[in-house]
Protein backbone atom coordinates (compact mmCIF):
# COMPACT_ATOMS: atom_id res chain seq x y z
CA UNK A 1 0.00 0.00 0.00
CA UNK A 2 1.11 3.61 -0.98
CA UNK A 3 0.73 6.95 1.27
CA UNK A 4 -0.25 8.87 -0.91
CA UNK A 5 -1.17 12.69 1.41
CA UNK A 6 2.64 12.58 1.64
CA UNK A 7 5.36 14.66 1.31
CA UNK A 8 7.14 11.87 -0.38
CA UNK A 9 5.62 8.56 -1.67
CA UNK A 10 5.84 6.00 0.88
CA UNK A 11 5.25 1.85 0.80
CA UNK A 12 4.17 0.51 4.02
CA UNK A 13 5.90 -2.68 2.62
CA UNK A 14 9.32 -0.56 2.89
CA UNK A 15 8.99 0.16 6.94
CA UNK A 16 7.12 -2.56 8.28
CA UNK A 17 8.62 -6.23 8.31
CA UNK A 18 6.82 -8.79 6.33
CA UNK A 19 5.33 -10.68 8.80
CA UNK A 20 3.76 -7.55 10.19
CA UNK A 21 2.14 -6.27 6.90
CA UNK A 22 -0.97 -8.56 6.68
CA UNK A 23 -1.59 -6.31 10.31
CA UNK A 24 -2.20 -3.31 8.41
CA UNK A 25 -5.59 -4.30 6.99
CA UNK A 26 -6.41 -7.30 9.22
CA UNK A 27 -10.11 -6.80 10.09
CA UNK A 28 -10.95 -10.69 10.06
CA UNK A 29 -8.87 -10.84 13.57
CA UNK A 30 -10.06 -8.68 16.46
CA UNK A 31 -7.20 -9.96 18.62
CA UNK A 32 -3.96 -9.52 17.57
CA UNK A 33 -0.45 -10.66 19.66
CA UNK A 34 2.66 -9.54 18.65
CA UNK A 35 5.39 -10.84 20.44
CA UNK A 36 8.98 -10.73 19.86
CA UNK A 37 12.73 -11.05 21.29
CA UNK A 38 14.90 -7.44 21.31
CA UNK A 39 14.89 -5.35 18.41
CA UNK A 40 12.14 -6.87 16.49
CA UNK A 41 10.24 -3.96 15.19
CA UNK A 42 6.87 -4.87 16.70
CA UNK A 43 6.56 -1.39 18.54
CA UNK A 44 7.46 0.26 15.13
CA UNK A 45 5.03 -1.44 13.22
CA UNK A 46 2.13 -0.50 15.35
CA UNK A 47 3.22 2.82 16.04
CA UNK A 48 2.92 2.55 12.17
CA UNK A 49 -0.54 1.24 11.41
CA UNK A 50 -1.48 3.41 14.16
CA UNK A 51 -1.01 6.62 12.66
CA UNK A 52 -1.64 5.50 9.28
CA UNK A 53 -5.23 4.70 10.72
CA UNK A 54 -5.72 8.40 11.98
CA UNK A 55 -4.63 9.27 8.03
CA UNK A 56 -6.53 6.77 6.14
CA UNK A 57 -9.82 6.17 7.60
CA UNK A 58 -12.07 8.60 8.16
CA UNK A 59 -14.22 9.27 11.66
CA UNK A 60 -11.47 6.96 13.20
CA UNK A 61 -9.39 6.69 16.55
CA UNK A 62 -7.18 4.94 18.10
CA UNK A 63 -6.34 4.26 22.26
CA UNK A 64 -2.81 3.17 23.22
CA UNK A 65 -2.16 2.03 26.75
CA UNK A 66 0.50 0.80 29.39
CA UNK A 67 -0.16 -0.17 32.11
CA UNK A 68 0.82 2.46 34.06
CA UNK A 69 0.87 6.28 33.36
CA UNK A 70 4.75 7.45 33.45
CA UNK A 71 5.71 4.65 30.95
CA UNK A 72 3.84 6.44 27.86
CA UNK A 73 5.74 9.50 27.09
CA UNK A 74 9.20 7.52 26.71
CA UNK A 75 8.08 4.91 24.50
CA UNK A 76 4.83 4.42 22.63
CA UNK A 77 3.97 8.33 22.63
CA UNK A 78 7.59 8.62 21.44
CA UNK A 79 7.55 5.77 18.71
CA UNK A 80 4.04 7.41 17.32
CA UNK A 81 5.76 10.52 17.02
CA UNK A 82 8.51 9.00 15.08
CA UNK A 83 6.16 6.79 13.11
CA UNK A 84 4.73 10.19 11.22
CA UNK A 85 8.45 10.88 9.70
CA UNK A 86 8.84 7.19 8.90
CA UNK A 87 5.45 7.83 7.13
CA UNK A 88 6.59 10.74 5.18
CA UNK A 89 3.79 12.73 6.49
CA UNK A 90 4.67 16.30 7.28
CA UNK A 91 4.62 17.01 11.53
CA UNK A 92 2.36 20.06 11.00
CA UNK A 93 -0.76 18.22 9.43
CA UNK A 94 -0.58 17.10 13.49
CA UNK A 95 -1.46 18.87 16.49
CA UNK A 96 0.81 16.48 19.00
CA UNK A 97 0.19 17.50 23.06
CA UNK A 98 1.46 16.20 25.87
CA UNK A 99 -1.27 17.20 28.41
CA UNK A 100 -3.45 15.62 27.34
CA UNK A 101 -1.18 13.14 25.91
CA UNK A 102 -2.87 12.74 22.27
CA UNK A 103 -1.76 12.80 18.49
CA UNK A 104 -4.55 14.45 16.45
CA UNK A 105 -4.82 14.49 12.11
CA UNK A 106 -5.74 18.18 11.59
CA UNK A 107 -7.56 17.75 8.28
CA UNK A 108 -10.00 15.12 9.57
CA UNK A 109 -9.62 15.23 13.16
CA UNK A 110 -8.99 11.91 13.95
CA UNK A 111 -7.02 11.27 17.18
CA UNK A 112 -4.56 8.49 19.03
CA UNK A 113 -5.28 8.80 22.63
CA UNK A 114 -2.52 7.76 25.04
CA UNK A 115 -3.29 6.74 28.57
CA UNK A 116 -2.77 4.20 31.74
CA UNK A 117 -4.49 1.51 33.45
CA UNK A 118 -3.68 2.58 37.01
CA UNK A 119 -7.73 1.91 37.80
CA UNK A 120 -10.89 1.83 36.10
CA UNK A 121 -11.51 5.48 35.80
CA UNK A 122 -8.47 5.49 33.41
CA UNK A 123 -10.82 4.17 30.73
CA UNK A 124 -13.76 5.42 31.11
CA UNK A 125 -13.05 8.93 30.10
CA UNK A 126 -11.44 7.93 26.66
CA UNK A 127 -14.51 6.95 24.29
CA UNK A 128 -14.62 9.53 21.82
CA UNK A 129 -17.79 11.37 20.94
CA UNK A 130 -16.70 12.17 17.30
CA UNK A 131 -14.84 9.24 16.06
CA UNK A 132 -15.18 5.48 16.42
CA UNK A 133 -12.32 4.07 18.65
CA UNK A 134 -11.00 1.21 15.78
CA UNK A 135 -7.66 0.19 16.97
CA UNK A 136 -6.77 -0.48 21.24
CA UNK A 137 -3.45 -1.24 22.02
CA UNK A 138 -2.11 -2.42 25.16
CA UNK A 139 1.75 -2.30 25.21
CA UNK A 140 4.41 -4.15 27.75
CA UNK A 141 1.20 -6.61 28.44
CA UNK A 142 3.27 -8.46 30.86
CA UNK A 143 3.01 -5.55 33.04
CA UNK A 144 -0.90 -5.85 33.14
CA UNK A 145 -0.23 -9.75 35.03
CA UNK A 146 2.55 -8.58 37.17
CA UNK A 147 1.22 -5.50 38.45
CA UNK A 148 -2.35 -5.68 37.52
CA UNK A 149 -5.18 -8.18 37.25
CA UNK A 150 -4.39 -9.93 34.16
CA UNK A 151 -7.15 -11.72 32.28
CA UNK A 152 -9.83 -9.67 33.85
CA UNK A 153 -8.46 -6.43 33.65
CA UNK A 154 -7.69 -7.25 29.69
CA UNK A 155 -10.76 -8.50 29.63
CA UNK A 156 -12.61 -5.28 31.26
CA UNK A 157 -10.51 -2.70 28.75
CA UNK A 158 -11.99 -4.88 25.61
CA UNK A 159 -15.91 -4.81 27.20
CA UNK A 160 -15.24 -1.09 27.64
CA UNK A 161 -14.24 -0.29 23.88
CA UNK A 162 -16.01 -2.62 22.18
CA UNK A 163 -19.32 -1.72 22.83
CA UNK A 164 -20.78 0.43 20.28
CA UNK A 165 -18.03 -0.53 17.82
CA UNK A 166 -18.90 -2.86 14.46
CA UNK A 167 -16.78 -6.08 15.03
CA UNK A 168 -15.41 -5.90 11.67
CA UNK A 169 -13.70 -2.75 12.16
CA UNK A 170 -12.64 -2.52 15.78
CA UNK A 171 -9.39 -5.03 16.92
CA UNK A 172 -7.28 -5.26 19.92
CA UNK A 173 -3.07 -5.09 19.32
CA UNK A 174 -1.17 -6.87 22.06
CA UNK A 175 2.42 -6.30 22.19
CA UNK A 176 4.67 -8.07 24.91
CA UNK A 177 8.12 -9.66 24.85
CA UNK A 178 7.51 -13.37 26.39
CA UNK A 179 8.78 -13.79 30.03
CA UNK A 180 11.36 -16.96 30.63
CA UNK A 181 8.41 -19.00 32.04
CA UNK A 182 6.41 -21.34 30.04
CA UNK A 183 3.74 -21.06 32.67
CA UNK A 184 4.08 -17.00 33.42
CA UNK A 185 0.78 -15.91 33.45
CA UNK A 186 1.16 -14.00 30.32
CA UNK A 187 1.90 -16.49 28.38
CA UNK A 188 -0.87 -19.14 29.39
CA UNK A 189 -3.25 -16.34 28.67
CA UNK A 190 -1.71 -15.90 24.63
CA UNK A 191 -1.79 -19.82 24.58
CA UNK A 192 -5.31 -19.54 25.40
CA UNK A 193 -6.16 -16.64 23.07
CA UNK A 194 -4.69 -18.49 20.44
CA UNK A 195 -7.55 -20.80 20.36
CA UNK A 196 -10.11 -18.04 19.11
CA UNK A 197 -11.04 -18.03 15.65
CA UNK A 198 -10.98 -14.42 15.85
CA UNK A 199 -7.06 -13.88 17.44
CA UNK A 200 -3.54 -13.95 15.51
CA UNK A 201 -0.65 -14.45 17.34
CA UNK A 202 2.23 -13.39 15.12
CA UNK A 203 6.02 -13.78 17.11
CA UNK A 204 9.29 -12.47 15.21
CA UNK A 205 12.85 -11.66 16.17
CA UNK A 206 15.79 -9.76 14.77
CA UNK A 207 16.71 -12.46 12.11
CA UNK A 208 13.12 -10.89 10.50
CA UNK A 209 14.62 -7.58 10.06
CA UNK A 210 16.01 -6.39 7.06
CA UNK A 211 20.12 -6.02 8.36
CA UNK A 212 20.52 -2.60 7.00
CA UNK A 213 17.86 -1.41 9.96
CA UNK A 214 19.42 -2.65 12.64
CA UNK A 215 23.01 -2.66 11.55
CA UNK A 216 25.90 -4.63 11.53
CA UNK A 217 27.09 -3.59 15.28
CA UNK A 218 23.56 -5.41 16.80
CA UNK A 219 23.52 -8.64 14.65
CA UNK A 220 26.93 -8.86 15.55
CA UNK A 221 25.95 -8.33 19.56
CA UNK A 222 23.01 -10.81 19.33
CA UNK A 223 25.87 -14.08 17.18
CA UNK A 224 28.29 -12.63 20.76
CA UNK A 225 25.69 -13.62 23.53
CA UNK A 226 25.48 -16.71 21.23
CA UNK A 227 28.21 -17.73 21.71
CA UNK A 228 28.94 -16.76 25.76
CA UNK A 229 25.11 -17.89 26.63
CA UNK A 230 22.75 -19.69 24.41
CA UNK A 231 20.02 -19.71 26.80
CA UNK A 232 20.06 -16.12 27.54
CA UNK A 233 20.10 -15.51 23.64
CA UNK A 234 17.39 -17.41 22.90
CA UNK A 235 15.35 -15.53 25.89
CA UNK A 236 16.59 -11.95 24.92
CA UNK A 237 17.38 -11.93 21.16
CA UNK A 238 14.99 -14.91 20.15
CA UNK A 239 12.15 -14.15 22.60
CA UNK A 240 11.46 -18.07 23.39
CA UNK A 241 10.11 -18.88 26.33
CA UNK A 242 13.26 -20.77 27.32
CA UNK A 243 12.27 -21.83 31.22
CA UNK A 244 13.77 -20.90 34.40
CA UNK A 245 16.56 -23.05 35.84
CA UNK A 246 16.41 -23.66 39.67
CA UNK A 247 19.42 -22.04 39.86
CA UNK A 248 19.36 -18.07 39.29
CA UNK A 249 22.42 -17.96 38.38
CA UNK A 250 23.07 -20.47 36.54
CA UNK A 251 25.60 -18.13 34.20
CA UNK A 252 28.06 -17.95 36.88
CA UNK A 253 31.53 -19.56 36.00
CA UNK A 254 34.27 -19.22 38.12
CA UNK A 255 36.38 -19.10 35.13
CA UNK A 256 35.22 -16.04 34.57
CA UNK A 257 33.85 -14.14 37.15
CA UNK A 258 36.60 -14.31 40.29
CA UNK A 259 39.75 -12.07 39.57
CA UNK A 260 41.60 -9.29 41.65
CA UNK A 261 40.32 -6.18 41.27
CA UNK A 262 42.55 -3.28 39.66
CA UNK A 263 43.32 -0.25 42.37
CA UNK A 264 41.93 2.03 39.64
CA UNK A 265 38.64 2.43 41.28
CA UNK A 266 36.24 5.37 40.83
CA UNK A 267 33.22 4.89 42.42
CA UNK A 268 33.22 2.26 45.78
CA UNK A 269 29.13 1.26 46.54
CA UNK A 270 28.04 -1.12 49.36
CA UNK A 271 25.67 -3.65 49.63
CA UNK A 272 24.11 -4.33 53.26
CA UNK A 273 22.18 -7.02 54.47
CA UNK A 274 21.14 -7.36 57.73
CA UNK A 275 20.21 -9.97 60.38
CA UNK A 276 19.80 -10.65 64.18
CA UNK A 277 20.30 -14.56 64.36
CA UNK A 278 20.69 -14.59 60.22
CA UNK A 279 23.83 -13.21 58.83
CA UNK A 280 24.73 -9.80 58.17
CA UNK A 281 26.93 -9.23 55.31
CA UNK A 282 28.69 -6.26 53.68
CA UNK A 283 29.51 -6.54 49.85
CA UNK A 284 31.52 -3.57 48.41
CA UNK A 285 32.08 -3.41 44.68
CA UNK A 286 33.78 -0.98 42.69
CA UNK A 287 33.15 1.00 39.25
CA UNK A 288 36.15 1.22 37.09
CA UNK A 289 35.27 3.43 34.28
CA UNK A 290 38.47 2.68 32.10
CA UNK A 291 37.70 -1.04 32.50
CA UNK A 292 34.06 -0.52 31.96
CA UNK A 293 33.82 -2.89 34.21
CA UNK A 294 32.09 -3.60 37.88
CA UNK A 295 34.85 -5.30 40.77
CA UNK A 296 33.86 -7.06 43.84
CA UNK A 297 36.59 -5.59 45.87
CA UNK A 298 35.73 -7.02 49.87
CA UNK A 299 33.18 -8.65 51.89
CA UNK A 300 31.99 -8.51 55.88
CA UNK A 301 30.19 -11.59 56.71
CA UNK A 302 28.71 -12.79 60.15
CA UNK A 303 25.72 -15.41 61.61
CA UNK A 304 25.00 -15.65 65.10
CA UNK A 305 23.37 -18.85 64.38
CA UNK A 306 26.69 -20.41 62.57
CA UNK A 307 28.78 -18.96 65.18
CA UNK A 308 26.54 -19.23 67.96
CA UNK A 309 27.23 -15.31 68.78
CA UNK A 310 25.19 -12.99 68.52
CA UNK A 311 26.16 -9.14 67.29
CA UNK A 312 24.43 -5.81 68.41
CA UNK A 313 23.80 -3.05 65.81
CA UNK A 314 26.57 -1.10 67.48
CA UNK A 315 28.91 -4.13 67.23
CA UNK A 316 27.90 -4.23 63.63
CA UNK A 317 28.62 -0.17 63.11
CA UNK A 318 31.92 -0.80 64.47
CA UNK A 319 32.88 -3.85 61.87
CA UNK A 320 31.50 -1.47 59.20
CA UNK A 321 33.64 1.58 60.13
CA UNK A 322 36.33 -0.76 59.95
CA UNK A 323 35.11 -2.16 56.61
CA UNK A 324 34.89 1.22 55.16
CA UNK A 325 38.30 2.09 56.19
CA UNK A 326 39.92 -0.90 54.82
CA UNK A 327 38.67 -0.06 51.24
CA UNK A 328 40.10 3.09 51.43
CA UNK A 329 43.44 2.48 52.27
CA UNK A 330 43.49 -0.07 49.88
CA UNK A 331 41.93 1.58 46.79
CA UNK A 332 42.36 5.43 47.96
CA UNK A 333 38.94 5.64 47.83
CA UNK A 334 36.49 5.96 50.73
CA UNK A 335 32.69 4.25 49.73
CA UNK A 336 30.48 6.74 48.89
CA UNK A 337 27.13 4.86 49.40
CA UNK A 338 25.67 2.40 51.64
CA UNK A 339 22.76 0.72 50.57
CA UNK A 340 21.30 -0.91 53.65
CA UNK A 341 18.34 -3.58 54.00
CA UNK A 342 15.80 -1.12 54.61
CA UNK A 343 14.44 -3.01 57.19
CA UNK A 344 17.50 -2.26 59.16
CA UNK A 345 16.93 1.41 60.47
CA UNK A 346 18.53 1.11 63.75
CA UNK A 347 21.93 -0.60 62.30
CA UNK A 348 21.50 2.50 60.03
CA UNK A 349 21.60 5.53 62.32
CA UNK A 350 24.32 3.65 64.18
CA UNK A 351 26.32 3.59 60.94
CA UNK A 352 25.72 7.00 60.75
CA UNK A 353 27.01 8.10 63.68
CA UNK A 354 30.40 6.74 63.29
CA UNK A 355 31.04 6.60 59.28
CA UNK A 356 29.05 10.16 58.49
CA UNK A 357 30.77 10.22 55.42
CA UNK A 358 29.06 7.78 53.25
CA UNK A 359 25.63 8.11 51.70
CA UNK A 360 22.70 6.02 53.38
CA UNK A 361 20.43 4.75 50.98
CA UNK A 362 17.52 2.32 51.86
CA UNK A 363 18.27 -0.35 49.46
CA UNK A 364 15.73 -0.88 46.32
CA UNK A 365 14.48 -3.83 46.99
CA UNK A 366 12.79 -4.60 43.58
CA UNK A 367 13.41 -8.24 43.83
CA UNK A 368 12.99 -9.60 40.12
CA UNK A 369 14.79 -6.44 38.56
CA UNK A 370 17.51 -6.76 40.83
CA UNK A 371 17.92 -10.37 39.76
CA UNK A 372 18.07 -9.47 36.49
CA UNK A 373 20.23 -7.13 36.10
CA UNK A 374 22.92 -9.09 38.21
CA UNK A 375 22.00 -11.94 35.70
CA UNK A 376 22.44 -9.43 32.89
CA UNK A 377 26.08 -7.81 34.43
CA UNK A 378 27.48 -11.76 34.61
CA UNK A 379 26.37 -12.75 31.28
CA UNK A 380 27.98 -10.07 29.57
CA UNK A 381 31.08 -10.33 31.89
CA UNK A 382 30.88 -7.08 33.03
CA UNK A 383 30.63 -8.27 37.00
CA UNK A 384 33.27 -10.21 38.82
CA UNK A 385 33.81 -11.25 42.21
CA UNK A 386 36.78 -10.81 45.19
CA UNK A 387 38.58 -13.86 45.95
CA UNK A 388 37.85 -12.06 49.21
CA UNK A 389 34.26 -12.42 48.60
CA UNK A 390 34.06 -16.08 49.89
CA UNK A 391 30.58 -16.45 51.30
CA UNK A 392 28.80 -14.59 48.34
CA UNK A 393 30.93 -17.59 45.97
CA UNK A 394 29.09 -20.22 47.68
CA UNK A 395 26.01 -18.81 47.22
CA UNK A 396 26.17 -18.02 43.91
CA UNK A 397 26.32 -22.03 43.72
CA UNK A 398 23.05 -22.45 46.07
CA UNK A 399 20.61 -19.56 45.30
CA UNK A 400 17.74 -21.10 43.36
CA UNK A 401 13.78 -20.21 42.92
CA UNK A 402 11.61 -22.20 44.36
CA UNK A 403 10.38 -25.06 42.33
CA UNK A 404 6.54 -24.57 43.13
CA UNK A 405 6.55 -21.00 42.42
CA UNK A 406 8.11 -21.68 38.97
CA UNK A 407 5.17 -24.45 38.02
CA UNK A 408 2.75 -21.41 39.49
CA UNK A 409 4.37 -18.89 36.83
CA UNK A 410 5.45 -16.48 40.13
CA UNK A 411 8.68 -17.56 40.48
CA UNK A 412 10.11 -16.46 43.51
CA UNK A 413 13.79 -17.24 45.12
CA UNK A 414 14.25 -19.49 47.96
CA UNK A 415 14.77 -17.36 50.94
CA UNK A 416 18.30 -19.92 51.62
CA UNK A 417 21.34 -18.91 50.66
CA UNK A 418 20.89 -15.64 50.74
CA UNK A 419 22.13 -12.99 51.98
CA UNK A 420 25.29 -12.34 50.06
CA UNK A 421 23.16 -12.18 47.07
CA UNK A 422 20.73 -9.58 48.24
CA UNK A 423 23.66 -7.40 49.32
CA UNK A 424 25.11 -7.66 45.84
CA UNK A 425 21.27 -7.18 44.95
CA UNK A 426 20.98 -4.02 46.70
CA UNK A 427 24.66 -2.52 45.19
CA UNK A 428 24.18 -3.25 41.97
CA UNK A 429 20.06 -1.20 41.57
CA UNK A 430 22.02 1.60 43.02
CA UNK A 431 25.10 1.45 40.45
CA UNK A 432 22.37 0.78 37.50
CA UNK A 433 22.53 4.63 36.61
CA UNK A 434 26.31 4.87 36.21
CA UNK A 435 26.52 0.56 35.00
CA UNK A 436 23.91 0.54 32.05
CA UNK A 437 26.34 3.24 29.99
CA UNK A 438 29.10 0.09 30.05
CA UNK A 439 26.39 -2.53 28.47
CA UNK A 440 26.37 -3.46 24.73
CA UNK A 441 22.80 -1.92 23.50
CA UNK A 442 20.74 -4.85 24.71
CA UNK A 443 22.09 -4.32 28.00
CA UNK A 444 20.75 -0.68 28.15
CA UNK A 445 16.85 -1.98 28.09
């Protein structure tokens, strides 16, 4: 199909993949899936056949959504934008705002609405009084299981724009890169979907764009993670649905990530976790900027149950001061963050009092992020452990999900085997800001 209100002529056969076209006049499926591994082009597409749809078809409009509000303007309000150059279409045939969030066709007033789910009154607000609402697109739909109601709340948004729509020209786009599970909860509900007569489930990866898109640099990325990690490429580059291992980290070789850390050290951040009868531990790593690289550089590690003595808060400060000041005579660098289990407030303010010149932070505690970025950092080789860091070693050989969540689709770790690892946890969300600059370009998502 040609554009033909364009400043330049335009084939939608040039800019969208193949296996996306059919999409662009698909009215025989109301539900349609798009899923994909990294750097598959399905956000493109439908940023696409979304505005072409506010061009093309008059009395029209179009809703995309995410599940929450402060996710829009970054990405699919972004791609739309972007979608009108790749389009050839000239930016002042649209009146674009950001408050209210909305893309509007000046010489037929049709309009792409961009909004949340964070509740029900989200939705109600958005049928338009002029225009049919044709196209509904719900974006990162893994996000609508993990933090929302799944099934129901998909299920809720359809009932809500359906009504007063003809079936033959209204369809729902769902776009979602699959989670590791099999049984994630997102992915039972596409196997399901696929069953309907009146759904398309259409999954692609990069090997279904055209090279001269993406580059030689990427491809080139994707064949490297290959070779270092074929299950992690076949999650992230492939988008299969490769299943979790007990073991989280299951990447971790010895081989490859214990070695002595340089003393060129800029940034020293600290990982605390804290227990009464459990073990508290102190992991300190270090950001080298030359070696674009993150260092374990020491550890503090002590049970009262193991040793069968048990340490006060102040006893605990005390260690810490003298944890603090071993780093810096050794790397010439004093730590300039803590980030503490924030369930530890009184081992904090003690802290405090006798290292004031660190940075308190209550650690993030964002348990499955955490875990993957650490996951990320050692299967790029970008994270390496202390010899010194002895009890964190061991665990790395021990910390596993639990077997029942992973059949559930919630996987959740095994609180065992521990502690080290939430330290390390805890340093590495805090170093994310400074750490994703080092990645390759799949890292950086």
């Amino acid at each position: 199909m040609i554009l033909k209100k364009s400043k330049k002529i335009v084939k939608l056969s040039d800019i969208i993949i193949p296996k996306f076209q059919p999409l662009v006049n698909d009215r025989k499926h109301m539900h349609q899936i798009l899923t994909s591994g990294r750097a598959g082009t399905k956000s493109s597409a439908m940023a696409i056949i979304a505005d072409f749809l506010l061009v093309s078809e008059p009395n029209s409009a179009a809703v995309i959504m995410r599940k929450h509000h402060n996710k829009l303007r970054k990405t699919v309000y972004r791609e739309c934008e972007r979608a009108i150059g790749r389009l050839g279409l000239n930016k002042k045939l649209f009146k674009i705002t950001k408050s209210p969030m909305q893309i509007i066709y000046i010489p037929n007033g049709n309009t792409l609405y961009f909004t949340g789910s964070d509740s029900i009154d989200d939705t109600k607000g958005m049928i338009d009084a002029e225009n049919k609402i044709k196209l509904v697109v719900l974006d990162e739909l893994t996000e609508f299981f993990d933090k929302g109601d799944g099934a129901d709340e998909i299920a809720n948004i359809v009932a809500t724009f359906v009504r007063g729509n003809d079936g033959d020209n209204f369809r729902m786009m769902y776009l979602y890169n699959p989670p590791k599970n099999p049984v994630a909860p997102v992915n039972v509900w596409c196997t399901k979907m696929e069953q309907r007569a009146d759904c398309t489930h259409i999954h692609v990866d990069y090997r279904d764009v055209p090279v001269e898109w993406l580059g030689k640099a990427l491809i080139a990325e994707a064949e490297a993670m290959k070779e270092a990690d074929l299950k992690m490429y076949r999650w992230v580059w492939l988008g299969e649905a490769v299943g979790l291992d007990d073991l989280i980290y299951y990447m971790f070789d010895e081989s490859k990530h214990i070695e002595e850390p340089p003393q060129d050290i800029d940034i020293i951040v600290i990982g605390g976790d804290y227990g009464q009868m459990n073990a508290t531990t102190y992991e300190a790593y270090g950001i080298s900027f030359k070696h674009k690289h993150i260092y374990g550089l020491d550890e503090y590690y002590h049970s009262g149950r193991e040793t069968g003595h048990q340490r006060s808060p102040s006893d605990y400060a005390k260690d810490f001061k003298e944890f603090v000041d071993r780093l810096h005579k050794t790397y010439g660098e004093k730590p300039t963050y803590m980030c503490l289990d924030p369930s530890a407030k009184g081992l904090a303010e003690e802290m405090k009092r006798v290292c004031p010149y660190v940075i308190y932070d209550d650690a993030d505690n964002t348990v499955a992020t955490g875990i993957g970025r650490v996951q990320k950092l050692l299967a790029f080789c970008i994270l390496s452990l202390s010899p010194k860091q002895a009890e964190l070693r061991k665990e790395m050989h021990l910390y596993s999900y639990d077997a029942d969540s992973i059949e559930k689709g919630a996987e959740k770790p095994i609180k065992e085997n521990d502690h080290c690892e939430d330290a390390t946890r805890y340093a590495v969300m805090k170093m994310w800001k400074w750490v994703r600059q080092m990645l390759p370009y799949i890292g950086k998502e």
